[in-house]
N, C-alpha and C. Protein backbone atom coordinates (compact mmCIF):
# COMPACT_ATOMS: atom_id res chain seq x y z
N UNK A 1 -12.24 -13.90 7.75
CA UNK A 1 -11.79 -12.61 7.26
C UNK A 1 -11.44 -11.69 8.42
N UNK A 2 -11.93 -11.51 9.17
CA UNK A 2 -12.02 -10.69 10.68
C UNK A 2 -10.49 -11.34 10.83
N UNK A 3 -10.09 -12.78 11.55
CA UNK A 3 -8.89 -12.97 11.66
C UNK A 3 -7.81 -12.22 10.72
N UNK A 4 -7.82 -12.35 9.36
CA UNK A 4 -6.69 -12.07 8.76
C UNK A 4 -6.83 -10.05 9.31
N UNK A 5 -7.80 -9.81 9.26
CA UNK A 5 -7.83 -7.50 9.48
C UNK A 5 -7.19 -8.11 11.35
N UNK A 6 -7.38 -8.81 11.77
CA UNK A 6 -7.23 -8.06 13.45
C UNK A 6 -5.10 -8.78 13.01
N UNK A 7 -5.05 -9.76 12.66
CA UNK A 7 -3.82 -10.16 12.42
C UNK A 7 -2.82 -9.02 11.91
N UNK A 8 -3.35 -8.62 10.73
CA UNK A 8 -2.50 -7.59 10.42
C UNK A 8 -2.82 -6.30 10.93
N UNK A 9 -3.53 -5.80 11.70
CA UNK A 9 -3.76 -4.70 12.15
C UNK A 9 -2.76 -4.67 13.56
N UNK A 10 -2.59 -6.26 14.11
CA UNK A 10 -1.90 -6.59 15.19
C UNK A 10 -0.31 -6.04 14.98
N UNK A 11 0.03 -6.90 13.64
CA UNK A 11 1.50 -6.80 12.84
C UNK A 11 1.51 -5.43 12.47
N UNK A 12 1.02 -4.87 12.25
CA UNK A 12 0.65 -2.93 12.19
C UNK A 12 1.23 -2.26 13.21
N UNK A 13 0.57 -2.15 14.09
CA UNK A 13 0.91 -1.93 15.63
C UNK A 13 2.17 -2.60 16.36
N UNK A 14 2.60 -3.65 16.25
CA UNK A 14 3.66 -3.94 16.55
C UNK A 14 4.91 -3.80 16.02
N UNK A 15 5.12 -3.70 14.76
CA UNK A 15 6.00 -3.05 13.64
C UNK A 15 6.10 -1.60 13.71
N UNK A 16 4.98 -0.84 13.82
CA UNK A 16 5.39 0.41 14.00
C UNK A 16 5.59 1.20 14.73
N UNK A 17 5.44 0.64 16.11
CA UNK A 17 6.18 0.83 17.59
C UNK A 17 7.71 1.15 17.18
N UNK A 18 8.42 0.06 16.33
CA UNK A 18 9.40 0.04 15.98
C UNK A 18 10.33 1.35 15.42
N UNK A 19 11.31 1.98 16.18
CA UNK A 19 11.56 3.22 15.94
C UNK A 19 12.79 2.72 14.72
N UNK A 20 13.38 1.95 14.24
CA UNK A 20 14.20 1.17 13.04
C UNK A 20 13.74 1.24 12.12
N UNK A 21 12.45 1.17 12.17
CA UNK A 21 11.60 1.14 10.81
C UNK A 21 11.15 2.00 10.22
N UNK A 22 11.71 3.07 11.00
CA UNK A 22 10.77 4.85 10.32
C UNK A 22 10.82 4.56 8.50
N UNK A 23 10.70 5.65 8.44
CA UNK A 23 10.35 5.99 6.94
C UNK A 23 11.55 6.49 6.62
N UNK A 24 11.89 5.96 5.32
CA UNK A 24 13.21 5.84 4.90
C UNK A 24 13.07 6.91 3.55
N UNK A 25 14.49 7.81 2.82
CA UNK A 25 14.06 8.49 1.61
C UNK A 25 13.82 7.78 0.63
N UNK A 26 13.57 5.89 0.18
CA UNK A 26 13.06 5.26 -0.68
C UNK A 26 11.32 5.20 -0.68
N UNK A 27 10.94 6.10 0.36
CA UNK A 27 9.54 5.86 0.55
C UNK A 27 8.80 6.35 -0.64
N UNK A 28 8.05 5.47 -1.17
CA UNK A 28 6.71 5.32 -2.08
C UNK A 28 6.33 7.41 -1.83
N UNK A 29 6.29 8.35 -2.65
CA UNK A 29 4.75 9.08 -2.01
C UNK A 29 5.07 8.83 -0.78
N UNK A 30 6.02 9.70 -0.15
CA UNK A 30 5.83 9.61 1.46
C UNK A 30 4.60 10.16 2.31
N UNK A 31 4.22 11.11 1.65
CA UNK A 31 3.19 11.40 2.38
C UNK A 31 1.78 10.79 2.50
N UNK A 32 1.79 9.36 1.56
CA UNK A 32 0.78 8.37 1.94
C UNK A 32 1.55 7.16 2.29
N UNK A 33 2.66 7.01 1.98
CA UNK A 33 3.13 5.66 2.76
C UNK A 33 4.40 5.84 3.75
N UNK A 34 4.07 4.61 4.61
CA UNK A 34 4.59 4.52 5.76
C UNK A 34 5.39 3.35 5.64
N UNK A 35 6.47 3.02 6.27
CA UNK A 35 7.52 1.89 6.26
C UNK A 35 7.53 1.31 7.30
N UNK A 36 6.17 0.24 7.49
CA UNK A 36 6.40 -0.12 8.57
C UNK A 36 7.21 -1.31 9.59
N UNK A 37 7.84 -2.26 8.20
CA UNK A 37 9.04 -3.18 8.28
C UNK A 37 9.90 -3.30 6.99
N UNK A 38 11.29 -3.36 7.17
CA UNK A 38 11.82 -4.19 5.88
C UNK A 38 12.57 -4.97 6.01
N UNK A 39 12.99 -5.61 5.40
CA UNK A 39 14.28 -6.94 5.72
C UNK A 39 14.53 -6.70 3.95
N UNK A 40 15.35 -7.84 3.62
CA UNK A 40 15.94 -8.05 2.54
C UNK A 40 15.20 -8.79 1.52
N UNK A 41 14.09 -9.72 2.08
CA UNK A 41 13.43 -9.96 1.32
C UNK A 41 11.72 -9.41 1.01
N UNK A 42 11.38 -8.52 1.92
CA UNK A 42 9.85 -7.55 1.61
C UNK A 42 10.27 -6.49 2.40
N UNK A 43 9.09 -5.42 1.68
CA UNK A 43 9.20 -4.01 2.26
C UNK A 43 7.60 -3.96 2.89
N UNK A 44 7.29 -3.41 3.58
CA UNK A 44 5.68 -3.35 4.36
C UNK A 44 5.12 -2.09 4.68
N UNK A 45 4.74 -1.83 3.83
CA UNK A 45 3.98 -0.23 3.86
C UNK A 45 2.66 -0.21 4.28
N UNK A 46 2.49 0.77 4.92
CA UNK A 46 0.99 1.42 5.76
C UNK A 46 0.46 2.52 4.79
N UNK A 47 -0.32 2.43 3.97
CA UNK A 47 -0.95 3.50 2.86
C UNK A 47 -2.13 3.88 3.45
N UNK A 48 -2.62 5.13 3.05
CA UNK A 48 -3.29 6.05 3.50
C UNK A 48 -3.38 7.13 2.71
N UNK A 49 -4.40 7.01 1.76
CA UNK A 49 -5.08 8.03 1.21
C UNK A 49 -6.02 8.45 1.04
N UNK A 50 -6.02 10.52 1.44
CA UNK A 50 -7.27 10.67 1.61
C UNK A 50 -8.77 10.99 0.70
N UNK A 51 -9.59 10.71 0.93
CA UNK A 51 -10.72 11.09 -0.40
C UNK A 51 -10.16 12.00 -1.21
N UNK A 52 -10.75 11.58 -2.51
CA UNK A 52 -10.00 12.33 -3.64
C UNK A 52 -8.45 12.87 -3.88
N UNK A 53 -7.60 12.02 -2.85
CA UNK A 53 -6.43 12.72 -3.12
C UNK A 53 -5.78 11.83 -4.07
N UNK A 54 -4.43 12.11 -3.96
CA UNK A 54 -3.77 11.07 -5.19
C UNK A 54 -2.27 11.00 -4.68
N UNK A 55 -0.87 9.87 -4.88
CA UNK A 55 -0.03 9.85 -4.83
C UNK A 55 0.78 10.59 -5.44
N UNK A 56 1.54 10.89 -5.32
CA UNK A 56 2.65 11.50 -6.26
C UNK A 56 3.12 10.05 -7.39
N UNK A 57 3.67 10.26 -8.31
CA UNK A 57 4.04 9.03 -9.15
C UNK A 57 5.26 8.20 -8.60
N UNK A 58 5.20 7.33 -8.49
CA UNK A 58 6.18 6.44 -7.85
C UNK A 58 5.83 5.10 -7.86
N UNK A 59 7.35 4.00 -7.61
CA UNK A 59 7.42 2.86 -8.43
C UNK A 59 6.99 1.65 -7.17
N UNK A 60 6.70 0.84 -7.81
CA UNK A 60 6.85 -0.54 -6.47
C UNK A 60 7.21 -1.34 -7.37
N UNK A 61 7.74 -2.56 -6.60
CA UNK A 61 7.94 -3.87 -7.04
C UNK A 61 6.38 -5.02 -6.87
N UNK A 62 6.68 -5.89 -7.30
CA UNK A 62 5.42 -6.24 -7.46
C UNK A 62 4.87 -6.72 -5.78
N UNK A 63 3.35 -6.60 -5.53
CA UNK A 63 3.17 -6.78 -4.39
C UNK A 63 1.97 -7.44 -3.68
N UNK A 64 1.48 -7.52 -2.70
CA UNK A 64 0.55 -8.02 -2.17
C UNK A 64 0.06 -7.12 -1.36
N UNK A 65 -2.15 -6.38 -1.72
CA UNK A 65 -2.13 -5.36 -1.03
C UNK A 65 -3.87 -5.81 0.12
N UNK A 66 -3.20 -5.67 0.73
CA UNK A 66 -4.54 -5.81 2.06
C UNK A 66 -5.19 -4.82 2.47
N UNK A 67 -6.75 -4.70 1.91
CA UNK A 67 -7.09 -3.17 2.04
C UNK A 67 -8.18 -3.35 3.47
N UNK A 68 -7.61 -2.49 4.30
CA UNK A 68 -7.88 -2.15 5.72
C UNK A 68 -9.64 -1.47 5.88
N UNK A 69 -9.65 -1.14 4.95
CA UNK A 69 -10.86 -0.05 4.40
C UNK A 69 -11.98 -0.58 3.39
N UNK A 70 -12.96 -0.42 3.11
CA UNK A 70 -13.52 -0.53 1.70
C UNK A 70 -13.32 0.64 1.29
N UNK A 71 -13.30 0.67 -0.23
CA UNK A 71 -12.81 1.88 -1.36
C UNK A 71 -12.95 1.85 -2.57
N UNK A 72 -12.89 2.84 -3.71
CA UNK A 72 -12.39 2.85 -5.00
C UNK A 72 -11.19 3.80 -5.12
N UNK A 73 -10.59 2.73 -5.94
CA UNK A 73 -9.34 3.59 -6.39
C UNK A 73 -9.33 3.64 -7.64
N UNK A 74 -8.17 4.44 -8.56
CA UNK A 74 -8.06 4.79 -9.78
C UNK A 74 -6.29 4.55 -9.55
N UNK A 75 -5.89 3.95 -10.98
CA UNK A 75 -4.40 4.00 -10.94
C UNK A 75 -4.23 4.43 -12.81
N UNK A 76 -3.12 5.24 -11.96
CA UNK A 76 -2.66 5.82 -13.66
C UNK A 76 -1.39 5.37 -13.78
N UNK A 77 -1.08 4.77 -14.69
CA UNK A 77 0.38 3.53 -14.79
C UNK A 77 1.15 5.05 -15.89
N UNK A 78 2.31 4.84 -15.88
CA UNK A 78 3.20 5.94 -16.38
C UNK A 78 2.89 5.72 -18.07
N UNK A 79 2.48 4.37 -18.54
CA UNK A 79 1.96 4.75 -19.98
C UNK A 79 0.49 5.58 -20.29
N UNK A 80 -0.08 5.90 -18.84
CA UNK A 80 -1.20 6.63 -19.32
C UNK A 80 -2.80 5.87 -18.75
N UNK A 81 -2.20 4.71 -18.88
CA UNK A 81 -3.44 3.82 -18.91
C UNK A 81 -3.93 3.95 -17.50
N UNK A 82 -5.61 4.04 -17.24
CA UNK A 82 -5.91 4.12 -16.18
C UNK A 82 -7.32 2.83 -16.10
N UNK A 83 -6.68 2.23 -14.72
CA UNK A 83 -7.45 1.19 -14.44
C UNK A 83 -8.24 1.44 -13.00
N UNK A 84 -9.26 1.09 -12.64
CA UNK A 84 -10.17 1.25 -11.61
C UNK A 84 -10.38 0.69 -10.62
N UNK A 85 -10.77 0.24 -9.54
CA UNK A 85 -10.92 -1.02 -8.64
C UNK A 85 -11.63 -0.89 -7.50
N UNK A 86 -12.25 -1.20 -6.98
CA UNK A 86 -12.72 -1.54 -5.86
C UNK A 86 -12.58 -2.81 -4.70
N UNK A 87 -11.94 -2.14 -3.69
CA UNK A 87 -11.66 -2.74 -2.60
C UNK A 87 -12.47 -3.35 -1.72
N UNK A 88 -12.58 -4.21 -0.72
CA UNK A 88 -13.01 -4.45 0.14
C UNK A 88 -12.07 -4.92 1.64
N UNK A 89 -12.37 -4.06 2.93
CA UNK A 89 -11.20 -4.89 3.86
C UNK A 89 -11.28 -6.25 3.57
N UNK A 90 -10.39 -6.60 3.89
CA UNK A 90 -9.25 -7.86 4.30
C UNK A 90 -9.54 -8.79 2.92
N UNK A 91 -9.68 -8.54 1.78
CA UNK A 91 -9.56 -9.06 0.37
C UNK A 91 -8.54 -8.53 0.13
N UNK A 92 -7.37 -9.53 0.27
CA UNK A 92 -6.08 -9.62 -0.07
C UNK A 92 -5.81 -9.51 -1.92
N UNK A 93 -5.23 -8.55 -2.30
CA UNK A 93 -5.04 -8.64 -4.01
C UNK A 93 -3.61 -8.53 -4.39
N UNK A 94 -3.16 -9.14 -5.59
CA UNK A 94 -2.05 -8.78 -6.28
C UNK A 94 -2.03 -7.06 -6.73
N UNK A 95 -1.09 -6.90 -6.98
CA UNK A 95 -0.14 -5.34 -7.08
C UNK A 95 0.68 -5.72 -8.42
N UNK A 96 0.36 -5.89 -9.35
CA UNK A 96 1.84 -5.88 -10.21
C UNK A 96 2.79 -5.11 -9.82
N UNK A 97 3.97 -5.08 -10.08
CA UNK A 97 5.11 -3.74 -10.20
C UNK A 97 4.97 -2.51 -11.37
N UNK A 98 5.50 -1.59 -10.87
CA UNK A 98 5.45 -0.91 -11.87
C UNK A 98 5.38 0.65 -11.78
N UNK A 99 5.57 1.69 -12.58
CA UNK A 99 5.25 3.27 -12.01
C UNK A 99 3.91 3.68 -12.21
N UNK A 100 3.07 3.99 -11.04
CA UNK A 100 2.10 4.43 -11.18
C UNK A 100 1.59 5.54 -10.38
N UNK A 101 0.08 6.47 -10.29
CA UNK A 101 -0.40 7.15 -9.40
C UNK A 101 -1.60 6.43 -9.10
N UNK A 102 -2.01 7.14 -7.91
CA UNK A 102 -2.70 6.22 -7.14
C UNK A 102 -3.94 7.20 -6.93
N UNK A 103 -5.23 7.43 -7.37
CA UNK A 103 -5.96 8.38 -6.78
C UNK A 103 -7.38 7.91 -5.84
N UNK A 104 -7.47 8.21 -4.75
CA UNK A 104 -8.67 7.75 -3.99
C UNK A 104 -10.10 8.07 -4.27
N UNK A 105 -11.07 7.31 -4.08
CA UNK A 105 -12.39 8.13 -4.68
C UNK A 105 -13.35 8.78 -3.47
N UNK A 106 -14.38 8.39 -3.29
CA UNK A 106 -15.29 9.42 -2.57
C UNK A 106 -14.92 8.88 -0.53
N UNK A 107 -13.93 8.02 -0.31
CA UNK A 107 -13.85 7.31 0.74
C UNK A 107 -12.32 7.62 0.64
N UNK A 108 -11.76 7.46 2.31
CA UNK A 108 -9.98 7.56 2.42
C UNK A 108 -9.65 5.82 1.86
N UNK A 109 -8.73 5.60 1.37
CA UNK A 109 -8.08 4.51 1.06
C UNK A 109 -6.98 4.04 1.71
N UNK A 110 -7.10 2.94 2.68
CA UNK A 110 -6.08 2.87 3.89
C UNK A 110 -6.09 1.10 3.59
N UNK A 111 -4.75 0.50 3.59
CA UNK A 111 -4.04 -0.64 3.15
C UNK A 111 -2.88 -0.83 3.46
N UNK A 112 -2.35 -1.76 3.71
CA UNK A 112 -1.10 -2.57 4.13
C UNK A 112 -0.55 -3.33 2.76
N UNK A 113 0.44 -3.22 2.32
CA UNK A 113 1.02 -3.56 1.33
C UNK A 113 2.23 -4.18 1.93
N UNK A 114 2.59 -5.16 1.14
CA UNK A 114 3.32 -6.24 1.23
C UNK A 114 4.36 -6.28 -0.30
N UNK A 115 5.58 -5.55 -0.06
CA UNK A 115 5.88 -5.51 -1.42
C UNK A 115 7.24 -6.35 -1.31
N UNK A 116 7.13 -7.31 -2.60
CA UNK A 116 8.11 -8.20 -2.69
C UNK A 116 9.74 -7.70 -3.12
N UNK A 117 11.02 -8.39 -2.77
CA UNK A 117 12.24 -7.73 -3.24
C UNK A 117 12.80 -8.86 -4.05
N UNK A 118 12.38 -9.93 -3.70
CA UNK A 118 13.20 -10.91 -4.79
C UNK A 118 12.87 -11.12 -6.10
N UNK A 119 13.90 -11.44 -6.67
CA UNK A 119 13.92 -11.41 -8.22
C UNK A 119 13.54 -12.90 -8.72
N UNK A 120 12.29 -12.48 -9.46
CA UNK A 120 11.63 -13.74 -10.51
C UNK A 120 12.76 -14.59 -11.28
């Protein structure tokens, strides 16, 4: 587990050296996510949210999320429905797609997301 957090913490740091990769106006909630690579086939966001705060509502495609941090989060999906979770670093999880908010609980919520562009 240690390998996969120093790996991507590596790919973190080296991606976002990258002045190409700034943050683009498709950004998630810019003010918790960061763009830290894209190509044509994934987008790679640096999330960061702080205790008790929350995203603005906004969409992803479906994704893969690597949480940097331990945490609880809360997500409110645009039908309302709110689901709960708890994180642990480097426990890699699925992301469905979809519009949602994102709210952090008593801890900042900091993750690397891996969001897919190709079509099922």
């Amino acid at each position: 587990m240690k390998r996969i957090i120093i790996t991507l913490a590596a790919m973190f740091l080296c991606l976002g050296a990258a002045p190409a990769f700034a943050q683009n106006a498709t950004t998630p909630s810019p003010r918790h996510f960061q763009v830290v690579f894209e190509n044509s086939q994934v987008r790679v966001l640096h999330v960061y949210i702080n205790a008790k705060d929350k995203t603005e509502p906004h969409e992803l495609h479906d994704a893969v999320a690597v949480p940097l941090t331990d945490y609880d989060v809360k997500f409110t999906g645009a039908d309302g429905k709110v689901t709960e979770a708890h994180r642990v670093a480097g426990q890699a999880s699925w992301v469905p797609g979809g519009a949602r908010v994102v709210e952090a609980g008593d801890k900042p919520a900091e993750a690397i997301v891996v969001e897919l562009k190709t079509k099922k």
